[in-house]
N, C-alpha and C. Protein backbone atom coordinates (compact mmCIF):
# COMPACT_ATOMS: atom_id res chain seq x y z
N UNK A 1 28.47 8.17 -12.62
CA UNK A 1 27.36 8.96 -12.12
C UNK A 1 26.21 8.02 -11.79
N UNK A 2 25.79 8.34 -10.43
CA UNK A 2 24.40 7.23 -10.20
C UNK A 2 23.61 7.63 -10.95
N UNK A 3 22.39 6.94 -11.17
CA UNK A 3 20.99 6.92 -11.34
C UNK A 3 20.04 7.58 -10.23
N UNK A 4 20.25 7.69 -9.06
CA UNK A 4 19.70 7.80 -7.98
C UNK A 4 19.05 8.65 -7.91
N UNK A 5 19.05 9.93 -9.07
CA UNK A 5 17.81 11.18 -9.44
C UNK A 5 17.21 11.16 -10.67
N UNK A 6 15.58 10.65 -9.78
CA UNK A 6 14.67 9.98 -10.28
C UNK A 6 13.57 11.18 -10.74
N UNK A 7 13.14 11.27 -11.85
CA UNK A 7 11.90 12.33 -11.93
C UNK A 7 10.64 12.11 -11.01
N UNK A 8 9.91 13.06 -10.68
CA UNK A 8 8.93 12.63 -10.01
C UNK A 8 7.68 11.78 -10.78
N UNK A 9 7.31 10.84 -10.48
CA UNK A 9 6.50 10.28 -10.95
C UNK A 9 6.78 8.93 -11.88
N UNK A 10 8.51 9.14 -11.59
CA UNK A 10 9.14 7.96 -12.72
C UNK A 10 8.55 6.68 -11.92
N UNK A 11 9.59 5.78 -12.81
CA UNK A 11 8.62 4.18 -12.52
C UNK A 11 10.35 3.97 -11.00
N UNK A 12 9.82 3.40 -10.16
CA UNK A 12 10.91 2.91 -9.01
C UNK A 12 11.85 1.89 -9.61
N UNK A 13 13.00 2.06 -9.33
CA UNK A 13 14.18 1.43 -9.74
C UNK A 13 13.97 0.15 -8.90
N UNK A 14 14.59 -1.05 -9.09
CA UNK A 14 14.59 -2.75 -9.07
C UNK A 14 15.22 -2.43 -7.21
N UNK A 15 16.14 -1.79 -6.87
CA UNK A 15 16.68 -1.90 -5.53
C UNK A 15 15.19 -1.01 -4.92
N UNK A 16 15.04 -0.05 -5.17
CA UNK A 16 13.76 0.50 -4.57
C UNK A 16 12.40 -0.63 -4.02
N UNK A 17 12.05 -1.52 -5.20
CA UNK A 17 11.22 -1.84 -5.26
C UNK A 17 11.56 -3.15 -4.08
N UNK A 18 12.61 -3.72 -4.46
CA UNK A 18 13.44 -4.90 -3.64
C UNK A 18 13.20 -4.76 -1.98
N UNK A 19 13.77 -3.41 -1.72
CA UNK A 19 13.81 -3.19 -0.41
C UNK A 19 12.12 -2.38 0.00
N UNK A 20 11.53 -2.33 -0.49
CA UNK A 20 9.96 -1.78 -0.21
C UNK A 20 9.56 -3.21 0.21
N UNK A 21 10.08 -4.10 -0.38
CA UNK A 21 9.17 -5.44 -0.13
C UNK A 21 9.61 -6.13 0.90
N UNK A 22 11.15 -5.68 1.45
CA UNK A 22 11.72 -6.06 2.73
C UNK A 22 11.42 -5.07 3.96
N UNK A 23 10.97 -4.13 3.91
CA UNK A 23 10.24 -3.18 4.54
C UNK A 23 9.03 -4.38 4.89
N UNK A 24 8.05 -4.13 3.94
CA UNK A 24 6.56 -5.05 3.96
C UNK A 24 6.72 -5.98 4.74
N UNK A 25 7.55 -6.54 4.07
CA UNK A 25 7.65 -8.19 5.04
C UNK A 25 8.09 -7.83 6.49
N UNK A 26 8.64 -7.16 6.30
CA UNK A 26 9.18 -7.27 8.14
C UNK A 26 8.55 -6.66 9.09
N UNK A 27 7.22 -5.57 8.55
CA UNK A 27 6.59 -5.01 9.75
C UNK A 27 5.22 -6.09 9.68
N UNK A 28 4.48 -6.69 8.29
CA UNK A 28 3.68 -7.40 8.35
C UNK A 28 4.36 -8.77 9.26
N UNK A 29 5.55 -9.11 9.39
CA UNK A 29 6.30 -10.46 10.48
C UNK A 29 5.45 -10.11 11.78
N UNK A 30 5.95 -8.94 11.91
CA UNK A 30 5.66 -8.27 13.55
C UNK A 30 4.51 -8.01 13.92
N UNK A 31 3.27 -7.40 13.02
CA UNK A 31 2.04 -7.64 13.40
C UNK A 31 1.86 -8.96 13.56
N UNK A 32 2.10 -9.98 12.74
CA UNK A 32 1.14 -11.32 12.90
C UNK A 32 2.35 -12.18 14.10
N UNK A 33 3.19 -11.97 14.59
CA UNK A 33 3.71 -12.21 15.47
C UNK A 33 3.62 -11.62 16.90
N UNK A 34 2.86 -10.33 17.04
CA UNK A 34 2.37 -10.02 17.67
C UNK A 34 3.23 -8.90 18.62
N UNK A 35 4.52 -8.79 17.88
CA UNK A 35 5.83 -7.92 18.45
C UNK A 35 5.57 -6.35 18.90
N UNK A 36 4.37 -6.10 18.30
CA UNK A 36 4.32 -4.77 18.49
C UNK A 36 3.35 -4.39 19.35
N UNK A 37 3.87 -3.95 20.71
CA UNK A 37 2.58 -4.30 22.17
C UNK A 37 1.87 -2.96 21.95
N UNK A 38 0.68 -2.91 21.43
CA UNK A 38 -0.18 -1.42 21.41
C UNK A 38 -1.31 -2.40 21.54
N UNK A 39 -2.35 -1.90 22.33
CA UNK A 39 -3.56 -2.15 22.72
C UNK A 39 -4.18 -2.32 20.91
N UNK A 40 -4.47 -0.91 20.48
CA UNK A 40 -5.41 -0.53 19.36
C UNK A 40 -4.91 -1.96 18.10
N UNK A 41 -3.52 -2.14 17.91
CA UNK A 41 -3.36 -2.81 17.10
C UNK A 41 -3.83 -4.48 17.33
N UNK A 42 -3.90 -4.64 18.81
CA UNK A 42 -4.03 -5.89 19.06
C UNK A 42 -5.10 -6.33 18.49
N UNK A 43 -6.35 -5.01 18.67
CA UNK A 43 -7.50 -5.36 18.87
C UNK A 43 -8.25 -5.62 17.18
N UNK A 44 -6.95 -5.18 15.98
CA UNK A 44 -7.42 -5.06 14.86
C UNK A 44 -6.36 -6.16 13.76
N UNK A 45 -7.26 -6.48 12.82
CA UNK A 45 -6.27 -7.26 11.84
C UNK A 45 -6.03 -6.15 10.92
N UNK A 46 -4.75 -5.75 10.93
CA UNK A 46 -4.43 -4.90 10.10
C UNK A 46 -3.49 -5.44 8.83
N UNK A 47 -3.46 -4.93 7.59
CA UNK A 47 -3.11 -5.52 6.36
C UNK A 47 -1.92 -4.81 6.08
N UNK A 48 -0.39 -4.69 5.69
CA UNK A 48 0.02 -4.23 5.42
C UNK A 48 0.50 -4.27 3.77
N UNK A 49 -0.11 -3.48 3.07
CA UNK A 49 -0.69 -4.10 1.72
C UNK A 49 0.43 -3.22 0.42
N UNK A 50 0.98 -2.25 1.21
CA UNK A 50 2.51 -2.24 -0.04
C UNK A 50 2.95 -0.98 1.03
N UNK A 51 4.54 -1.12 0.36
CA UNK A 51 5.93 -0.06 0.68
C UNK A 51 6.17 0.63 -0.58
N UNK A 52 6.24 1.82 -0.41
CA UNK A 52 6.80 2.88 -1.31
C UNK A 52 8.17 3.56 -0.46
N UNK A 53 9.56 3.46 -1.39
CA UNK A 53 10.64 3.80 -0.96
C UNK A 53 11.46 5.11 -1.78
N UNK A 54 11.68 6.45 -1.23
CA UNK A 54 11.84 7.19 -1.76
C UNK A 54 13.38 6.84 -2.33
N UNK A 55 13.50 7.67 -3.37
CA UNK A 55 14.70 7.11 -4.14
C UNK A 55 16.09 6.74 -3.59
N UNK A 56 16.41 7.74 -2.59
CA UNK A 56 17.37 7.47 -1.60
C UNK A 56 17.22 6.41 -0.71
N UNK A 57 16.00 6.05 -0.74
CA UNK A 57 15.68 4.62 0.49
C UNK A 57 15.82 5.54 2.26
N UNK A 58 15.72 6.63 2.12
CA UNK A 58 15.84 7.06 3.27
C UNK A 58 14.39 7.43 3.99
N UNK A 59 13.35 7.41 3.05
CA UNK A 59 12.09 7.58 3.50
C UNK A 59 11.12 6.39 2.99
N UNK A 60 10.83 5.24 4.00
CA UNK A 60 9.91 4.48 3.58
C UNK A 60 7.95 4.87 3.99
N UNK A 61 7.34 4.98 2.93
CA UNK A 61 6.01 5.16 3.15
C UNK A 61 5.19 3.66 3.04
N UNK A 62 4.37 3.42 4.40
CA UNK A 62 4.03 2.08 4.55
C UNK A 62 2.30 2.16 4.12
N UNK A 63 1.69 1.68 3.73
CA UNK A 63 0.14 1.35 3.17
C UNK A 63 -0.28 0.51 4.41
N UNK A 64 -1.11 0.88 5.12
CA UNK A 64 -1.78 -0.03 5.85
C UNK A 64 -3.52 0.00 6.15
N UNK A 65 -4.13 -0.80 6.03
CA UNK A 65 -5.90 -0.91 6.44
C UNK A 65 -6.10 -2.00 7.50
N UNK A 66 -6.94 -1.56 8.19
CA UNK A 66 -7.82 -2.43 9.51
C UNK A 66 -8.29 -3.27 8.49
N UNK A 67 -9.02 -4.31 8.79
CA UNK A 67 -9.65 -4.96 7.96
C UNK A 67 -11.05 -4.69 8.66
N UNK A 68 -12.26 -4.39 7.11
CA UNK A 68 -13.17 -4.12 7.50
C UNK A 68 -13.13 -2.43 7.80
N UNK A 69 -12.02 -1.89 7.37
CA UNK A 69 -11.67 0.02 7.30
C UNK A 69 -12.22 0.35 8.66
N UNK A 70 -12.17 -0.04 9.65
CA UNK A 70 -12.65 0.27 10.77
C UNK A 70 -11.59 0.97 11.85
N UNK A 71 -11.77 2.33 12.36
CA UNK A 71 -10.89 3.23 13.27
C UNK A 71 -9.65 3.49 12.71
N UNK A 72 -9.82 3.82 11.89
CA UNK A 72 -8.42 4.14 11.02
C UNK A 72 -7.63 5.08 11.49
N UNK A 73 -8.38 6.26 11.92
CA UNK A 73 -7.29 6.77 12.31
C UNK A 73 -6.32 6.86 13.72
N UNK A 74 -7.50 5.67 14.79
CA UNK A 74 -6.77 4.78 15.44
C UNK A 74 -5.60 4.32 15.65
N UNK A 75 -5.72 3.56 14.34
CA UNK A 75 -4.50 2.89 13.62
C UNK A 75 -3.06 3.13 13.29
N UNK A 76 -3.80 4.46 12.77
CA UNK A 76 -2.60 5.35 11.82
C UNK A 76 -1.63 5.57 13.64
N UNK A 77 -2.59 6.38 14.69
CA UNK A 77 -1.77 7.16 15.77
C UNK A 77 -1.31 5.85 16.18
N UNK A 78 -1.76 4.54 16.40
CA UNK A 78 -0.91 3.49 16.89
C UNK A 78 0.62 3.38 16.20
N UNK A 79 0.22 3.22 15.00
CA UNK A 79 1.80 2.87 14.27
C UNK A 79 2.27 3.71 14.56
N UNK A 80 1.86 5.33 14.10
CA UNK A 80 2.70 6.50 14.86
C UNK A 80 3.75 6.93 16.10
N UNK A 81 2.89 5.95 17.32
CA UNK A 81 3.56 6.01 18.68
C UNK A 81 4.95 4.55 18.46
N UNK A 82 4.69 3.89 17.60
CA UNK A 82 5.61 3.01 17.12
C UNK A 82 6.68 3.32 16.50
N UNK A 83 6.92 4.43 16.03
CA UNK A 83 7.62 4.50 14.52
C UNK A 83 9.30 4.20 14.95
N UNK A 84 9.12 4.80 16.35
CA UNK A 84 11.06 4.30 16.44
C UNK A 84 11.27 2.94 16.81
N UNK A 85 10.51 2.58 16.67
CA UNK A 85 10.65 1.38 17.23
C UNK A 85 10.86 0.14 16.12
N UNK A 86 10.28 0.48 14.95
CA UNK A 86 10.08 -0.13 13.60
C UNK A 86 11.00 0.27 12.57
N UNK A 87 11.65 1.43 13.11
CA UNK A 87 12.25 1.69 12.41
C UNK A 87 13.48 1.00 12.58
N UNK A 88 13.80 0.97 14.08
CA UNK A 88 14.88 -0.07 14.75
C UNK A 88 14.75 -1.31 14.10
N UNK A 89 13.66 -1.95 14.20
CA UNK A 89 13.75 -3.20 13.97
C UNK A 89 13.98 -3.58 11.93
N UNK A 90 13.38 -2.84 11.62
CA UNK A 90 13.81 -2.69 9.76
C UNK A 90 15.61 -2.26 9.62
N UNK A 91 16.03 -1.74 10.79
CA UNK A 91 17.82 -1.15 10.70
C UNK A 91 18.46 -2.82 10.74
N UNK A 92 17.62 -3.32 11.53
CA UNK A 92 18.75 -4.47 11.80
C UNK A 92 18.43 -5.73 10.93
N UNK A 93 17.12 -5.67 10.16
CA UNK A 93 16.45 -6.65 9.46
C UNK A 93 16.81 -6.67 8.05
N UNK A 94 17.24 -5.23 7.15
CA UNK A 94 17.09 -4.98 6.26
C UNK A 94 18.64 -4.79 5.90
N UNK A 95 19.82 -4.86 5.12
CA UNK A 95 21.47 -4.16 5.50
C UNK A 95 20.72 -2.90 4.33
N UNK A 96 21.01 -1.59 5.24
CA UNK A 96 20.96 -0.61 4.31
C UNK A 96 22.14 0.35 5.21
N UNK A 97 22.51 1.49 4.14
CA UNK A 97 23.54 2.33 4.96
C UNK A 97 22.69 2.47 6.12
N UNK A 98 21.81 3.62 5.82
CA UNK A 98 20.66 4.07 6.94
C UNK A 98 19.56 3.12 7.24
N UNK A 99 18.65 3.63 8.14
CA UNK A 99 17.78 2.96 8.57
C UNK A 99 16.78 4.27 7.84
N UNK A 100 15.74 3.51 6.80
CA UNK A 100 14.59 4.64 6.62
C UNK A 100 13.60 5.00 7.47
N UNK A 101 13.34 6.31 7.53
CA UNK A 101 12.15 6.62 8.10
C UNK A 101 10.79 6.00 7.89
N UNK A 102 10.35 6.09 8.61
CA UNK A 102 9.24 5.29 8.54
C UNK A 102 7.37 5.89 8.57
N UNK A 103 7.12 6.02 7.55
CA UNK A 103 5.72 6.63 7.89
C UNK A 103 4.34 5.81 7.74
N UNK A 104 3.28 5.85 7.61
CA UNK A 104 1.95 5.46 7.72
C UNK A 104 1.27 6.41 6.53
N UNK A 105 0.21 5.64 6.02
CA UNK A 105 -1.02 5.80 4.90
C UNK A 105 -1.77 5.13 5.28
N UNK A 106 -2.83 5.38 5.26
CA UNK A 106 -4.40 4.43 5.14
C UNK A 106 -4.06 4.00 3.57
N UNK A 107 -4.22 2.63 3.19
CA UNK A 107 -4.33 2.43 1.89
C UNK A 107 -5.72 2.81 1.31
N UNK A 108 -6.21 3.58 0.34
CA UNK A 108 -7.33 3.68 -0.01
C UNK A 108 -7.33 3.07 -1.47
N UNK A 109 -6.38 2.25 -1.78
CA UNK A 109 -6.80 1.54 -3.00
C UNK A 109 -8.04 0.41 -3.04
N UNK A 110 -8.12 -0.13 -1.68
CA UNK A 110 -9.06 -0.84 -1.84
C UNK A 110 -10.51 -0.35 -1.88
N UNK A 111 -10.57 0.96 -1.72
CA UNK A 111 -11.80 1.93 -1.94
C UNK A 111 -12.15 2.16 -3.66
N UNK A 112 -10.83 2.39 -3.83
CA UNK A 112 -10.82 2.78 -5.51
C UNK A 112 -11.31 1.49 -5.94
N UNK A 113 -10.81 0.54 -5.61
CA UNK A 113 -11.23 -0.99 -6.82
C UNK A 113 -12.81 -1.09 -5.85
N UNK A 114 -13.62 -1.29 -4.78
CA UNK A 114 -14.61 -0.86 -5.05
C UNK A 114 -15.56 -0.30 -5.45
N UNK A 115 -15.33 0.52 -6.11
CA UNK A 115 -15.64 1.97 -6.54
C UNK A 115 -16.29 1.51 -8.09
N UNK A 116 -14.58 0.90 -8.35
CA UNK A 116 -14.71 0.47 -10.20
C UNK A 116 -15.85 -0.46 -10.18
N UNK A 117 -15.16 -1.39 -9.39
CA UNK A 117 -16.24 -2.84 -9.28
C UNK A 117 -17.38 -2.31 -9.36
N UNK A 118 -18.38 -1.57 -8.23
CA UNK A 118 -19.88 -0.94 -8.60
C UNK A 118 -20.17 -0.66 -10.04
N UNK A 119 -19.29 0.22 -10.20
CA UNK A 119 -19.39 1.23 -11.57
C UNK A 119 -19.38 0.15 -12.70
N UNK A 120 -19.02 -1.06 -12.47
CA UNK A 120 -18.78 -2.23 -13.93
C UNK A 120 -19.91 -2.93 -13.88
N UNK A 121 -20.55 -3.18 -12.38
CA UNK A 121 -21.65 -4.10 -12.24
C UNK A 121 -22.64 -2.90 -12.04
N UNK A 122 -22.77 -1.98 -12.60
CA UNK A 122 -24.28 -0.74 -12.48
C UNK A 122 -24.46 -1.34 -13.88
N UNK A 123 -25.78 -0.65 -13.54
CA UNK A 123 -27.04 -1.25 -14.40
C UNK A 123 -26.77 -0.67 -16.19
N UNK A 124 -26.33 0.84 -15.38
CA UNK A 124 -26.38 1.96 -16.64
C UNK A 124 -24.78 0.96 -17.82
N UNK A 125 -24.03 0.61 -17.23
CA UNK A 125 -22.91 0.20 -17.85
C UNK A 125 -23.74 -1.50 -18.50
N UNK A 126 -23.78 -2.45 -17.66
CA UNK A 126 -24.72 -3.43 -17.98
C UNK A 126 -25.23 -2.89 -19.41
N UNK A 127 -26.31 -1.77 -19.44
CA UNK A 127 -27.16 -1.87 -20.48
C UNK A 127 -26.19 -1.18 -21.52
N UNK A 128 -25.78 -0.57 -21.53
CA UNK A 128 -24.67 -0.04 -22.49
C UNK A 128 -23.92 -1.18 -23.19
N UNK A 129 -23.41 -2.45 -22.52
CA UNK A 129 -22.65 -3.85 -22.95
C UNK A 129 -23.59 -4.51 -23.93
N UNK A 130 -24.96 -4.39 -23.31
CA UNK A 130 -25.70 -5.26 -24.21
C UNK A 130 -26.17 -4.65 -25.47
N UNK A 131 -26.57 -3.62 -25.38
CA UNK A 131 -26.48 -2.42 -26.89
C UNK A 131 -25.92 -2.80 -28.08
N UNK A 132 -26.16 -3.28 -29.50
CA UNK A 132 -25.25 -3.45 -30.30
C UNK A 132 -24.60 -1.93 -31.09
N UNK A 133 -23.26 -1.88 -31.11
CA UNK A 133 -22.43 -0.90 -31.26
C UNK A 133 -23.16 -0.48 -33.15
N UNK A 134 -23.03 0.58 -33.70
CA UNK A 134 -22.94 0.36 -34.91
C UNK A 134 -22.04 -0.55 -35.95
N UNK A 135 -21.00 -0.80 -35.86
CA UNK A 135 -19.90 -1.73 -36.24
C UNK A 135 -20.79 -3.10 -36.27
N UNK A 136 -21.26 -3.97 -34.98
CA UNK A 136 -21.95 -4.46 -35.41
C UNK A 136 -23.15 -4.58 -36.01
N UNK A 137 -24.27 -3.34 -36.24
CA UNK A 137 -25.50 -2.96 -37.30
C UNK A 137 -24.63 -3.01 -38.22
N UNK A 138 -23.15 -2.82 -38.64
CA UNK A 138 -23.13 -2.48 -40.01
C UNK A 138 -22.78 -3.69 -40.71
N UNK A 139 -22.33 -4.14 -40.24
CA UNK A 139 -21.97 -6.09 -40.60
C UNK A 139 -23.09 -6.93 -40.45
N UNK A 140 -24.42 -7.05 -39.55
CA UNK A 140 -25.52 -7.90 -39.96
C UNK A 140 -26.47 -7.18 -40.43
N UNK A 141 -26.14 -5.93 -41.59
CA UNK A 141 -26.81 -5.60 -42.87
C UNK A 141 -26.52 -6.54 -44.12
């Protein structure tokens, strides 16, 4: 009996994760090689910053940001008008039975770790660090 039914939210199995990163690599090849003729993309450095592969490997979800988050959703309809085309080129790049589908995300993780970053360097947290805790009042009694 496979493994291949995964709970939702479980952690991705070692072939999942394997082939997410052969996904990555091969559409980030083609941007910086320049393979993929769309005006919008030319005009942007776009990051392709992780692959998520559904358990079957039949649906790959790709993370991508402009650099500088600029016209995103630009972006997104560029790769969009691409997708058979990438998907072709991951069929012949990657040996899988199928060729996965291929979709688009704005990555917004790099929003989230901004976010934290502020929130660690605000003032209100700052003064809270420098505060001595009771634990230490109770030891330089």
């Amino acid at each position: 009996m496979s493994r291949a039914h995964h709970a939702h939210g479980a952690e991705p199995s070692q072939r999942m994760l394997r082939v997410a990163e052969l996904v990555r690599h091969q559409i980030a090849s083609m941007l910086s090689r320049g393979d993929i003729a769309d005006p919008v993309l030319e005009q942007h450095v776009v990051t392709v910053s992780r692959v998520t592969m559904s358990p079957d490997l039949k649906l790959a979800t790709v993370y991508v940001m402009p650099l500088g988050g600029k016209d995103e959703p630009e972006v997104l309809r560029a790769f969009d008008r691409h997708k058979k085309y990438l998907r072709g080129e991951i069929a012949h790049s990657v040996n899988l039975k199928f060729a996965p589908e291929v979709r688009f995300r704005i990555d917004d993780s790099f929003d989230n770790v901004a976010r934290i970053d502020a929130l660690l360097n605000s003032e209100r947290v700052r003064r809270d660090l420098e505060q001595p805790t009771d634990e230490e009042n109770g030891a330089q009694q």
